[in-house]
N, C-alpha and C. Protein backbone atom coordinates (compact mmCIF):
# COMPACT_ATOMS: atom_id res chain seq x y z
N UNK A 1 38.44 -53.49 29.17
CA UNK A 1 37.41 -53.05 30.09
C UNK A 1 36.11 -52.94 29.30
N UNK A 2 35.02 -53.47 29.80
CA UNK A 2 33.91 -53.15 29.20
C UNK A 2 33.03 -52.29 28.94
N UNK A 3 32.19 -52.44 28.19
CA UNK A 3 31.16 -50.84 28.75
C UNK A 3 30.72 -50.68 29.95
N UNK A 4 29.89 -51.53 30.31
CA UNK A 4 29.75 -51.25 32.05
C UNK A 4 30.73 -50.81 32.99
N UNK A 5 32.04 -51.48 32.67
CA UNK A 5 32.91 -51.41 34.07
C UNK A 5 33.69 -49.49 33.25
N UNK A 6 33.94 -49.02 32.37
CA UNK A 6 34.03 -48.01 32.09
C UNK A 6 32.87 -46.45 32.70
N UNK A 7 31.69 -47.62 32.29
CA UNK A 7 30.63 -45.94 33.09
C UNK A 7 30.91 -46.48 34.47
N UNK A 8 31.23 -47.88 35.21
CA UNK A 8 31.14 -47.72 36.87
C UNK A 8 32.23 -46.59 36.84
N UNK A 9 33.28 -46.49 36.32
CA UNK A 9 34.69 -46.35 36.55
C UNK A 9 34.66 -44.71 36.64
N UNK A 10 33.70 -44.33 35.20
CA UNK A 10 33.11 -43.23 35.16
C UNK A 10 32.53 -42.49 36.48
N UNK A 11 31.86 -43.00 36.50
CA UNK A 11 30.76 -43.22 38.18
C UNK A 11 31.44 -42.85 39.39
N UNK A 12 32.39 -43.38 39.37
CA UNK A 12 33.48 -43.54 40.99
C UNK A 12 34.34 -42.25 40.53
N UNK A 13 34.61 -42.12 39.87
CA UNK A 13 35.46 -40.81 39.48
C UNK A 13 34.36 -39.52 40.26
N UNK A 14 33.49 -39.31 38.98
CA UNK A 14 32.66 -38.40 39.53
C UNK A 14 32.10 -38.18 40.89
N UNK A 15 32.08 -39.08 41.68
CA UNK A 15 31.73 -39.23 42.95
C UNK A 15 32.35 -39.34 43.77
N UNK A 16 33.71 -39.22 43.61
CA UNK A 16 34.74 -38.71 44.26
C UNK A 16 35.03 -37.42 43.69
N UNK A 17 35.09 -36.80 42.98
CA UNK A 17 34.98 -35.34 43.09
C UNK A 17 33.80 -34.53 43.16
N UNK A 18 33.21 -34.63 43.19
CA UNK A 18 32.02 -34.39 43.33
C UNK A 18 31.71 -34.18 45.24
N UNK A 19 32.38 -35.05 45.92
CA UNK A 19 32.17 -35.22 46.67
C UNK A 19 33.34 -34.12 47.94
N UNK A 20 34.13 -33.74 46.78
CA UNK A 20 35.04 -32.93 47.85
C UNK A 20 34.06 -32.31 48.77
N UNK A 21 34.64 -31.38 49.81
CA UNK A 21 33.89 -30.81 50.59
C UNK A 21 34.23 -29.37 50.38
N UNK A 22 33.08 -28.36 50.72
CA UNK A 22 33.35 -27.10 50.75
C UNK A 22 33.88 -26.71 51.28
N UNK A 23 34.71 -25.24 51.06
CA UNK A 23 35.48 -24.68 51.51
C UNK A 23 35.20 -24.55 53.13
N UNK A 24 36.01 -24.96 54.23
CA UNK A 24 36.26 -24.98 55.38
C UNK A 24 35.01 -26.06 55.99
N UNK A 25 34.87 -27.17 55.45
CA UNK A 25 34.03 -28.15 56.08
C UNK A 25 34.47 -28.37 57.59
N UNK A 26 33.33 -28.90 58.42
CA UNK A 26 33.99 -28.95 59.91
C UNK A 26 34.56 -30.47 59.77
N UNK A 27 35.13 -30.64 60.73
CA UNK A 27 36.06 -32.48 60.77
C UNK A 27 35.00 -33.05 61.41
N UNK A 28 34.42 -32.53 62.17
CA UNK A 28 33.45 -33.45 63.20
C UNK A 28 32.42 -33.63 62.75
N UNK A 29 31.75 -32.61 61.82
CA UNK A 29 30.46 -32.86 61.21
C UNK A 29 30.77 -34.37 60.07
N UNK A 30 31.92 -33.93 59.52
CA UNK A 30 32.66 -35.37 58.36
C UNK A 30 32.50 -36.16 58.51
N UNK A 31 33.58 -36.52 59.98
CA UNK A 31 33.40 -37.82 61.16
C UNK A 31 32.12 -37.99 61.67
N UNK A 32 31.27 -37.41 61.95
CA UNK A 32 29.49 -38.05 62.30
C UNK A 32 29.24 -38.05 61.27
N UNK A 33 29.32 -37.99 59.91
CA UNK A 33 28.78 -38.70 58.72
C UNK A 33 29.60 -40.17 58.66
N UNK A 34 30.92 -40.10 58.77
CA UNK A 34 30.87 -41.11 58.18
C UNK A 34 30.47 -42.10 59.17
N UNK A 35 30.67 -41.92 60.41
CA UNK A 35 30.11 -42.87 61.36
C UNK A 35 28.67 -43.37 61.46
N UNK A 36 27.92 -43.36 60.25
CA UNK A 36 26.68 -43.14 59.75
C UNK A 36 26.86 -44.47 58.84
N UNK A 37 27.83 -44.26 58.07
CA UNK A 37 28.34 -45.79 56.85
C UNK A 37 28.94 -46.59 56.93
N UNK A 38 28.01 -47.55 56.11
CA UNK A 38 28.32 -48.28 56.28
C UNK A 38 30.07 -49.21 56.07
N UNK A 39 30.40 -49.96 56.57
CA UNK A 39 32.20 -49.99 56.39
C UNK A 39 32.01 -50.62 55.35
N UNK A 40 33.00 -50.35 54.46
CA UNK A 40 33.83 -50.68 52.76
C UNK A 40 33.03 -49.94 51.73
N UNK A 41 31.40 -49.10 52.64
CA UNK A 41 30.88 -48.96 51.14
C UNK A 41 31.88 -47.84 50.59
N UNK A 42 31.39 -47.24 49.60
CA UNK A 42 31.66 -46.56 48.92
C UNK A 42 31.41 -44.84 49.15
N UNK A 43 30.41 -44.63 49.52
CA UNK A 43 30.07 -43.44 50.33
C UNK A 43 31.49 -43.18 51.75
N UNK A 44 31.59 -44.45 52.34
CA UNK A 44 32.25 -44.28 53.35
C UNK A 44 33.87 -43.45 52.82
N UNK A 45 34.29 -44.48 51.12
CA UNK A 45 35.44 -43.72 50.96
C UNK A 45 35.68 -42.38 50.72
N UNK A 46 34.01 -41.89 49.97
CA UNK A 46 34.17 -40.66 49.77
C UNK A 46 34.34 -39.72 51.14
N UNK A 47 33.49 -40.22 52.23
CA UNK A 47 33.63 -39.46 53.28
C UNK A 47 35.06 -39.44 54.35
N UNK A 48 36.20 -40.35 53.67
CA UNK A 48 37.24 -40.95 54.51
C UNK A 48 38.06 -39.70 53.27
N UNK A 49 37.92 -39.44 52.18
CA UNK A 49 38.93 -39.04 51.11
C UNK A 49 38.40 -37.32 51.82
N UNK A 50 37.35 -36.93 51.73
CA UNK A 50 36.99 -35.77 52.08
C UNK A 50 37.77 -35.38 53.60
N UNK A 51 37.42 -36.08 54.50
CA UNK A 51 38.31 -36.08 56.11
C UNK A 51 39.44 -36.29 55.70
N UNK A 52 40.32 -37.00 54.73
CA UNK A 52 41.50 -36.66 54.53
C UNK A 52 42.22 -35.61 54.29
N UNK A 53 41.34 -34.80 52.76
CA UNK A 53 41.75 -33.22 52.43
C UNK A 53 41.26 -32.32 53.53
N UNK A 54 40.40 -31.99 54.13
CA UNK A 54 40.14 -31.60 55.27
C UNK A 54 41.00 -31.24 56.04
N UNK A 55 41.19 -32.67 56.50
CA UNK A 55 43.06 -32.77 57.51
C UNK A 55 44.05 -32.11 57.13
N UNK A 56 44.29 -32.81 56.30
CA UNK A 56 45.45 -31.56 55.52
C UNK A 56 45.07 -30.00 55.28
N UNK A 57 44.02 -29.49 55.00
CA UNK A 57 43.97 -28.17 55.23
C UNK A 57 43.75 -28.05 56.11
N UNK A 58 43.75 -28.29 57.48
CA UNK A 58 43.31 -27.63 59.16
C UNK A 58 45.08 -27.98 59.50
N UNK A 59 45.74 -28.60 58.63
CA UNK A 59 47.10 -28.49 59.36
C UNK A 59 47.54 -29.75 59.87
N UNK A 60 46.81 -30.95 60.12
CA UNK A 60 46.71 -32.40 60.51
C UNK A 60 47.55 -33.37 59.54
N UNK A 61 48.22 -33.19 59.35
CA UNK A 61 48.77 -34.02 58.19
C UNK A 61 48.74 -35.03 58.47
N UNK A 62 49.24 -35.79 59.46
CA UNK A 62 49.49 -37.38 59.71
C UNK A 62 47.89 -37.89 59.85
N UNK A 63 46.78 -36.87 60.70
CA UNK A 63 45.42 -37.61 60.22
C UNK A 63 45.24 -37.34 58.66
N UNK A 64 45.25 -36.93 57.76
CA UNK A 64 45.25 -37.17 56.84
C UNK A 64 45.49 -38.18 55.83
N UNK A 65 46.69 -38.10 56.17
CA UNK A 65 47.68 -39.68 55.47
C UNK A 65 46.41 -40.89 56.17
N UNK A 66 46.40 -40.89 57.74
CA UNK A 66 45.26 -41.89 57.87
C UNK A 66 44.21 -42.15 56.99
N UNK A 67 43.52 -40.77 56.45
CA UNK A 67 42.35 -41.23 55.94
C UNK A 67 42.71 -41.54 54.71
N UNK A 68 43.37 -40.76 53.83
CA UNK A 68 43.76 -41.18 52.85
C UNK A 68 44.20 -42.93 52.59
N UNK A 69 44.94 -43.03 53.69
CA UNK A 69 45.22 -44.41 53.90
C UNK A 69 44.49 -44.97 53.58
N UNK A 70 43.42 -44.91 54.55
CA UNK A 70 42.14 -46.30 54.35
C UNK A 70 41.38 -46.13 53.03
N UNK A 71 41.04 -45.30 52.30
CA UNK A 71 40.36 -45.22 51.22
C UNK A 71 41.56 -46.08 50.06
N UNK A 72 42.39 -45.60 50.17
CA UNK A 72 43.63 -46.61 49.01
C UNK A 72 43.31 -48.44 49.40
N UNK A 73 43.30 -48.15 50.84
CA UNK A 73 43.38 -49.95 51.15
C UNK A 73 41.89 -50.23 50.86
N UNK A 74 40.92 -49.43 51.06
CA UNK A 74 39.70 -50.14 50.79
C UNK A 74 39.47 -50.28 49.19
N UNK A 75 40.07 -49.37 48.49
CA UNK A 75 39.79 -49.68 46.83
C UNK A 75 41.31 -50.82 46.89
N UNK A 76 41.88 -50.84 47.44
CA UNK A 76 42.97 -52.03 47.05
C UNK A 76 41.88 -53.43 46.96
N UNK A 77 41.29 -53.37 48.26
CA UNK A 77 40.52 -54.35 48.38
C UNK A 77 39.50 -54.70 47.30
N UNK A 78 38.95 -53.83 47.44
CA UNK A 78 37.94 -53.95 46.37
C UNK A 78 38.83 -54.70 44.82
N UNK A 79 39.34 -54.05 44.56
CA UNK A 79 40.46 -54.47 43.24
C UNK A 79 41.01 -55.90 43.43
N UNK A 80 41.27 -56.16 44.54
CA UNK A 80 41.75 -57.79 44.58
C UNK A 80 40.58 -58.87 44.59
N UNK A 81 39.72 -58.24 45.33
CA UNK A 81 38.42 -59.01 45.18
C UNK A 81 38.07 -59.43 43.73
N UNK A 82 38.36 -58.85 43.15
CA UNK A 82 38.21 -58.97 41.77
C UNK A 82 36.84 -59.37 41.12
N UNK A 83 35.52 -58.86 41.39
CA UNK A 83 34.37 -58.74 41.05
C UNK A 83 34.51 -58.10 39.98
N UNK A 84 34.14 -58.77 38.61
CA UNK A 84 34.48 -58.11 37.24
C UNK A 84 33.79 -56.31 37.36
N UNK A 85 32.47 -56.35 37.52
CA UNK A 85 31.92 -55.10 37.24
C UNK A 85 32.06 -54.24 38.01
N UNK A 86 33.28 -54.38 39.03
CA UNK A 86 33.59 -53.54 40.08
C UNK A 86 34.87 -53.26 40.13
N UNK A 87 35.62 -54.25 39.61
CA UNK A 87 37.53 -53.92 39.41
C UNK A 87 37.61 -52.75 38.51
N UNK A 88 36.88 -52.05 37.31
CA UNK A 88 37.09 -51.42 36.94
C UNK A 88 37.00 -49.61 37.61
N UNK A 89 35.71 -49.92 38.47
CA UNK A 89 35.19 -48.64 39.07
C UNK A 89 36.54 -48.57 40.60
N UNK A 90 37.12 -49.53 41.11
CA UNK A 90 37.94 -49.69 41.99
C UNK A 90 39.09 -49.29 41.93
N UNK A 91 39.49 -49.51 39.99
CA UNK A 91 40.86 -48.84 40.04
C UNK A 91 40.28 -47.81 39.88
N UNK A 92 39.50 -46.84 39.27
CA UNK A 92 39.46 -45.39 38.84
C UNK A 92 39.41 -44.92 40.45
N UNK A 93 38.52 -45.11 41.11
CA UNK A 93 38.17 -44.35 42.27
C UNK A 93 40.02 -45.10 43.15
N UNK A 94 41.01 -45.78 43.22
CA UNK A 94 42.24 -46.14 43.88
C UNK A 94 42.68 -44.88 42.98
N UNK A 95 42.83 -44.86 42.07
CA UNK A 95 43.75 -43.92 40.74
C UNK A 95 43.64 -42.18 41.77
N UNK A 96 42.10 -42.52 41.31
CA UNK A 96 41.80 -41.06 42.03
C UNK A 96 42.26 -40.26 43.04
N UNK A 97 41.72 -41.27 44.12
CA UNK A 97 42.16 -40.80 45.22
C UNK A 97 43.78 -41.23 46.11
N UNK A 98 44.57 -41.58 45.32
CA UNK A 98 45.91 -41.62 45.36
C UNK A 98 46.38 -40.54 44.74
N UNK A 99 45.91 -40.00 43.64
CA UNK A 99 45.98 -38.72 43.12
C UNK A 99 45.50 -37.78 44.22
N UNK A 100 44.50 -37.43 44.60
CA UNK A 100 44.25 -36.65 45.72
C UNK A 100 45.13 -36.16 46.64
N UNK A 101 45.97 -37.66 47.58
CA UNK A 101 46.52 -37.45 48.56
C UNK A 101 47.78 -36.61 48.08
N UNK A 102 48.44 -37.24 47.18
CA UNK A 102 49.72 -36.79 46.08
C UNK A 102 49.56 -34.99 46.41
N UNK A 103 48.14 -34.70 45.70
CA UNK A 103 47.90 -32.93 45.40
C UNK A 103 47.90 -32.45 46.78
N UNK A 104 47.32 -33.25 47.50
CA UNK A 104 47.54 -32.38 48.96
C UNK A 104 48.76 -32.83 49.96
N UNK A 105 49.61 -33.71 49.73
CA UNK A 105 50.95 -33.56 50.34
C UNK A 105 51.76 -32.50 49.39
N UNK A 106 51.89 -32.43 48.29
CA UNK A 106 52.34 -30.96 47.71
C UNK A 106 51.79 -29.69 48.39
N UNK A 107 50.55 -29.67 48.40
CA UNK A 107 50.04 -28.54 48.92
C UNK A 107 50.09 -27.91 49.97
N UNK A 108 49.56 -29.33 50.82
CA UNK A 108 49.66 -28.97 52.48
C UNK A 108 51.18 -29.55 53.81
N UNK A 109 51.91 -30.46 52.73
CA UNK A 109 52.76 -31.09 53.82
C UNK A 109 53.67 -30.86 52.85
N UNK A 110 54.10 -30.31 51.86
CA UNK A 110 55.35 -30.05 50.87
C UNK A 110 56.13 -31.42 50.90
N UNK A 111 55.61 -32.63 51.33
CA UNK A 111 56.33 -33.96 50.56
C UNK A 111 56.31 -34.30 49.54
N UNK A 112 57.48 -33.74 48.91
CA UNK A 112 57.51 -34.06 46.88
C UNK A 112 57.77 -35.40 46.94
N UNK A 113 58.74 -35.92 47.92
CA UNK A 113 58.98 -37.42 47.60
C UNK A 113 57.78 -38.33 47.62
N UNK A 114 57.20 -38.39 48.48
CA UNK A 114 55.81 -39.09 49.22
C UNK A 114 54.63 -38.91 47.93
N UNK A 115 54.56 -37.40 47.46
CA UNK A 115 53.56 -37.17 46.60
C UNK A 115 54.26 -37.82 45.11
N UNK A 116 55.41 -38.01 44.83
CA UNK A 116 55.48 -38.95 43.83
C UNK A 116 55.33 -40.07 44.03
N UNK A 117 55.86 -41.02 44.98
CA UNK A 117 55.47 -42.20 44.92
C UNK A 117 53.90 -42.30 44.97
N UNK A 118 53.14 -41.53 45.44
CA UNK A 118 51.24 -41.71 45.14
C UNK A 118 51.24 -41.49 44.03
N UNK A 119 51.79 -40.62 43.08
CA UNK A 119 51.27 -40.56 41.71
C UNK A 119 51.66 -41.68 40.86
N UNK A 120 52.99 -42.06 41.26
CA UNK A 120 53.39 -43.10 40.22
C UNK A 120 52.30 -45.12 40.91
N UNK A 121 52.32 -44.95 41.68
CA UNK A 121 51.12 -45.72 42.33
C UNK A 121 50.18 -45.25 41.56
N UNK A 122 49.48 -44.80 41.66
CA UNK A 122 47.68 -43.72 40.81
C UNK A 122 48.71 -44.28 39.23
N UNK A 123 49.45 -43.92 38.77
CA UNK A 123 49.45 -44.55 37.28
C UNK A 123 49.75 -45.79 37.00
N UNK A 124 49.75 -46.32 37.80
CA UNK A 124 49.67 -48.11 37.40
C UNK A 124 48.24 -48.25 37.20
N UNK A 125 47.09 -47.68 38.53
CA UNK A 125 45.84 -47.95 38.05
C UNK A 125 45.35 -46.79 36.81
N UNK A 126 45.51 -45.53 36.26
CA UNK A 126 45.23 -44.99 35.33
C UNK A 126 45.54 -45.49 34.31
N UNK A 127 46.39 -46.62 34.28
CA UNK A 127 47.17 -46.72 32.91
C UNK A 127 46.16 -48.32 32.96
N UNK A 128 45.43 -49.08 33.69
CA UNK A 128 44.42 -49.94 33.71
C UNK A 128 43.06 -49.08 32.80
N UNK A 129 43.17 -48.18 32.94
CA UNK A 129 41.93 -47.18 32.47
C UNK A 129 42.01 -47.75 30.47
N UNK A 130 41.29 -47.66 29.18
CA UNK A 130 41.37 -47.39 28.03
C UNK A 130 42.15 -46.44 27.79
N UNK A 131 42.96 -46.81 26.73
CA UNK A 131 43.50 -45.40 26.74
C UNK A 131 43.43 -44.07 26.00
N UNK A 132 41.68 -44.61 25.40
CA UNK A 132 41.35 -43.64 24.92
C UNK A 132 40.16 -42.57 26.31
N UNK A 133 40.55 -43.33 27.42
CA UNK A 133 39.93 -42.78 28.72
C UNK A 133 40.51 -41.18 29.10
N UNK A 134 39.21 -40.33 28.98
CA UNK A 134 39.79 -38.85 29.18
C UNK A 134 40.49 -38.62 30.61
N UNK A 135 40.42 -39.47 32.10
CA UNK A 135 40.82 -39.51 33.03
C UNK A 135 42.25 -39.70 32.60
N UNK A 136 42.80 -40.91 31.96
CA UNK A 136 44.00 -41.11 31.80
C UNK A 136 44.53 -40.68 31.12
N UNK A 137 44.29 -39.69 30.10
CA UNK A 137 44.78 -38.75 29.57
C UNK A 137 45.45 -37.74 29.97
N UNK A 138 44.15 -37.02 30.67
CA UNK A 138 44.24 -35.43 31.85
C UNK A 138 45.55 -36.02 33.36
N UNK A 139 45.10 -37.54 33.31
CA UNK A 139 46.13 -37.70 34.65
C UNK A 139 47.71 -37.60 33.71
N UNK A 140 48.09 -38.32 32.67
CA UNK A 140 48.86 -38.39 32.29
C UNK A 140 49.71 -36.67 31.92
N UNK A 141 48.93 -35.78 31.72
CA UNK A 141 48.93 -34.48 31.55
C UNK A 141 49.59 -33.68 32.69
N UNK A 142 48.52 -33.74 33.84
CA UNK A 142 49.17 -33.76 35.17
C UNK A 142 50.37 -34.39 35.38
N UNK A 143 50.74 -35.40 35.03
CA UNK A 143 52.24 -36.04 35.93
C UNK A 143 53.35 -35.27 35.13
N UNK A 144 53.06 -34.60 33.66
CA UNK A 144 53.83 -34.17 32.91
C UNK A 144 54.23 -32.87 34.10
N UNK A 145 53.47 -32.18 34.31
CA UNK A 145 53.60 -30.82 34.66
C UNK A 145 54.51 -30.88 36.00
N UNK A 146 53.71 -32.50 36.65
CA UNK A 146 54.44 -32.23 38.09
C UNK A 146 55.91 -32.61 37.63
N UNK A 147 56.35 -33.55 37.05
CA UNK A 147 57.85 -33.67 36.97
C UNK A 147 58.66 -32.13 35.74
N UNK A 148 58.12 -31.35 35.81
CA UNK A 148 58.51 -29.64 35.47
C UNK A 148 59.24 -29.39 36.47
N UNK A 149 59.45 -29.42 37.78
CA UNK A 149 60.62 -29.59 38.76
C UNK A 149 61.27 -30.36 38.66
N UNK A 150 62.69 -30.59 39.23
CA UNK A 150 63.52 -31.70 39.45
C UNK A 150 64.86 -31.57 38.76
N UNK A 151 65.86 -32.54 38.81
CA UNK A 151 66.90 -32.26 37.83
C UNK A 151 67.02 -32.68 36.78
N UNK A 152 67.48 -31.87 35.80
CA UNK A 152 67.29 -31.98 34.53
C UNK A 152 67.50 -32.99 33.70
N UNK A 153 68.56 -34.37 34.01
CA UNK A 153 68.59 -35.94 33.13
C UNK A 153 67.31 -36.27 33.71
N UNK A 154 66.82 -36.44 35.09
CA UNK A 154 66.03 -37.17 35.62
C UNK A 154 64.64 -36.40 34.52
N UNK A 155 64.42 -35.57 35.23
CA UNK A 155 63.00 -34.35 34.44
C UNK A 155 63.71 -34.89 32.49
N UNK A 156 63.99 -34.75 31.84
CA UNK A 156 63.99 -35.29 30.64
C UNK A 156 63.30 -36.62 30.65
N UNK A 157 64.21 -37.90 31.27
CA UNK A 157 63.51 -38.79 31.25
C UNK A 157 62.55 -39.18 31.48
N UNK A 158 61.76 -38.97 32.59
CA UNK A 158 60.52 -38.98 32.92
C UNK A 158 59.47 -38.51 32.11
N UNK A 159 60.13 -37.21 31.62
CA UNK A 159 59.30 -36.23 30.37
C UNK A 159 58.67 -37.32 29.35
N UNK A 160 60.18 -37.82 28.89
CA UNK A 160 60.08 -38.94 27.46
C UNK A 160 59.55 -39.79 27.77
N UNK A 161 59.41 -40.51 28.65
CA UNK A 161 58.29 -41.54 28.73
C UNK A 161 57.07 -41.10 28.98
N UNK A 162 56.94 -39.65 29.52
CA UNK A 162 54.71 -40.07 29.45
C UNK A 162 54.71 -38.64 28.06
N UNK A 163 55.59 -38.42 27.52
CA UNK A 163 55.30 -37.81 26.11
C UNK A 163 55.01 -38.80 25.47
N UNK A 164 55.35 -40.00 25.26
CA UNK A 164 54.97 -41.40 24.49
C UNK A 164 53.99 -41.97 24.97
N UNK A 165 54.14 -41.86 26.32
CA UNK A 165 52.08 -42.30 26.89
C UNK A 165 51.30 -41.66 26.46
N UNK A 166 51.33 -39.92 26.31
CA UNK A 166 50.39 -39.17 26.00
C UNK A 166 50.20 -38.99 24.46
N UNK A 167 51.25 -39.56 23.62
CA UNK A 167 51.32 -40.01 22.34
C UNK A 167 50.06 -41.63 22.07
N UNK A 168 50.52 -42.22 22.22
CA UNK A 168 50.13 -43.48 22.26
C UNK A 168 48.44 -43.23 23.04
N UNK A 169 48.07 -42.36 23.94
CA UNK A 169 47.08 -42.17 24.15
C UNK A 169 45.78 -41.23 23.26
N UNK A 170 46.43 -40.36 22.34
CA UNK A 170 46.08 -39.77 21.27
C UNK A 170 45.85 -40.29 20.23
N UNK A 171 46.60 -41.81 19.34
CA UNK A 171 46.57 -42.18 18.85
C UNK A 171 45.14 -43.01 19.36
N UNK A 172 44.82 -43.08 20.28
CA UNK A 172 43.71 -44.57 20.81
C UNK A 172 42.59 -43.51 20.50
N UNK A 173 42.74 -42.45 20.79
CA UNK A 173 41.66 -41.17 21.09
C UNK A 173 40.95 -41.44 19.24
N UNK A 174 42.32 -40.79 18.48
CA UNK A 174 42.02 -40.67 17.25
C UNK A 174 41.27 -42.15 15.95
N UNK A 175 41.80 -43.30 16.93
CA UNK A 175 41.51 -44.15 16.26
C UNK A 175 39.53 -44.46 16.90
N UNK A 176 39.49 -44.08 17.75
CA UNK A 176 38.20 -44.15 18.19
C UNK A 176 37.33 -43.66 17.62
N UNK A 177 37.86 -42.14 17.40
CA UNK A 177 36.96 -40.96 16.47
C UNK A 177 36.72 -41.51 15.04
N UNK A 178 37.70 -42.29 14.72
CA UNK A 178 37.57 -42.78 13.58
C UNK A 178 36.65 -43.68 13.51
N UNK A 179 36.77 -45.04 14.32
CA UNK A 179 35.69 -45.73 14.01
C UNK A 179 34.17 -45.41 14.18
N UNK A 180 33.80 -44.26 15.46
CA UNK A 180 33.06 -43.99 15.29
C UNK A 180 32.91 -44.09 16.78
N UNK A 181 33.67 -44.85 17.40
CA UNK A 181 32.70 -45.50 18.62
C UNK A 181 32.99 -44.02 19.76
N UNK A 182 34.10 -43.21 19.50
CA UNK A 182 34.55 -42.04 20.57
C UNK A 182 33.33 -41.00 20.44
C-alpha cells in the first residue's frame, strides 16, 4: 500500500468514527440527511453506518442490518472497482464498518454468531491494512478479547493464531521504528 492510499485509508477510518452520532440521534433527522447524498459517495456511507447504529439502539435490528448492509456493499464496490488510490481507503472504511455492525449485534441483538462472521469478514480487509498499521493492530487486539468467550479447544485456537498476528505485527511495528520510517 502506498503512502497515499494509507493516509486515504487513514482518512476513511477517521470519518467513520468521527462520524458516529450522538447520543440519542433522531432516525428521521439521519434519513433527511442522507436523502441529501449523493448515492455511493462516501458521506452517504457514513450517514447509512450512523442510521445503522441508531437502529440498533432504538431496538430496530433488522433496519439496521439494512443499513449496515448497504455501507459493506458500497465499500465492496468501491474495492472491486479497483481504483488504486481508493482500494486502499475502501478496505479500511469495509474493515471498519463491518466491525461496527459486529459491536452492535453483540450489543444490541446478542448475535455472537452473526457478529463473528462480520469480524472475521473486517479481518480479511484489516489484514490488507500494513502491518505495521495501528488500525490493524488495535483490530487484531479486539478479536483477541472477543474470542475470551467460547469453548475452550476452539478459544485456544483462535487465541494462537491472532497471538502470532499480533506477534508478526509487532515485529513490522519494531522494524519500522528501526528504520526510521514509523
Amino acid at each position: 500500500m502506498s503512502k497515499k492510499e494509507q493516509v486515504l485509508a487513514s482518512v476513511a477510518l477517521a470519518a467513520c468514527v468521527l462520524a458516529q452520532p450522538a447520543q440519542g440521534a433522531d432516525l428521521d433527522k439521519l434519513k433527511g440527511e442522507l436523502a441529501k447524498e449523493k448515492p455511493g459517495s462516501q458521506s452517504e456511507r457514513i450517514l447509512l453506518n450512523a442510521l445503522g447504529h441508531e437502529s440498533f439502539k432504538a431496538g430496530k435490528k433488522e433496519d439496521g442490518r439494512k443499513y449496515f448492509k448497504q455501507v459493506a456493499d458500497g465499500y465492496r464496490k468501491a474495492v472491486q472497482a479497483g481504483e488504486s488510490a481508493l482500494v486502499g481507503a475502501a478496505n479500511a472504511g469495509l474493515a471498519f464498518s463491518l466491525e461496527s455492525w459486529a459491536n452492535d449485534e453483540l450489543a444490541y441483538g446478542a448475535d455472537r454468531k452473526k457478529a463473528e462472521a462480520l469480524l472475521l469478514e473486517a479481518a480479511q480487509y484489516y489484514d490488507k491494512m500494513p502491518q505495521s498499521s495501528i488500525q490493524r493492530v488495535s483490530f487484531h487486539k479486539r478479536l483477541l478479547e472477543f474470542y475470551k468467550g467460547g469453548n475452550e479447544k476452539e478459544k485456544a485456537d483462535k487465541e494462537a493464531a491472532l497471538v502470532e498476528k499480533l506477534e508478526a505485527n509487532r515485529r513490522a511495528v519494531d522494524a519500522c521504528v528501526a528504520c526510521g520510517r514509523g
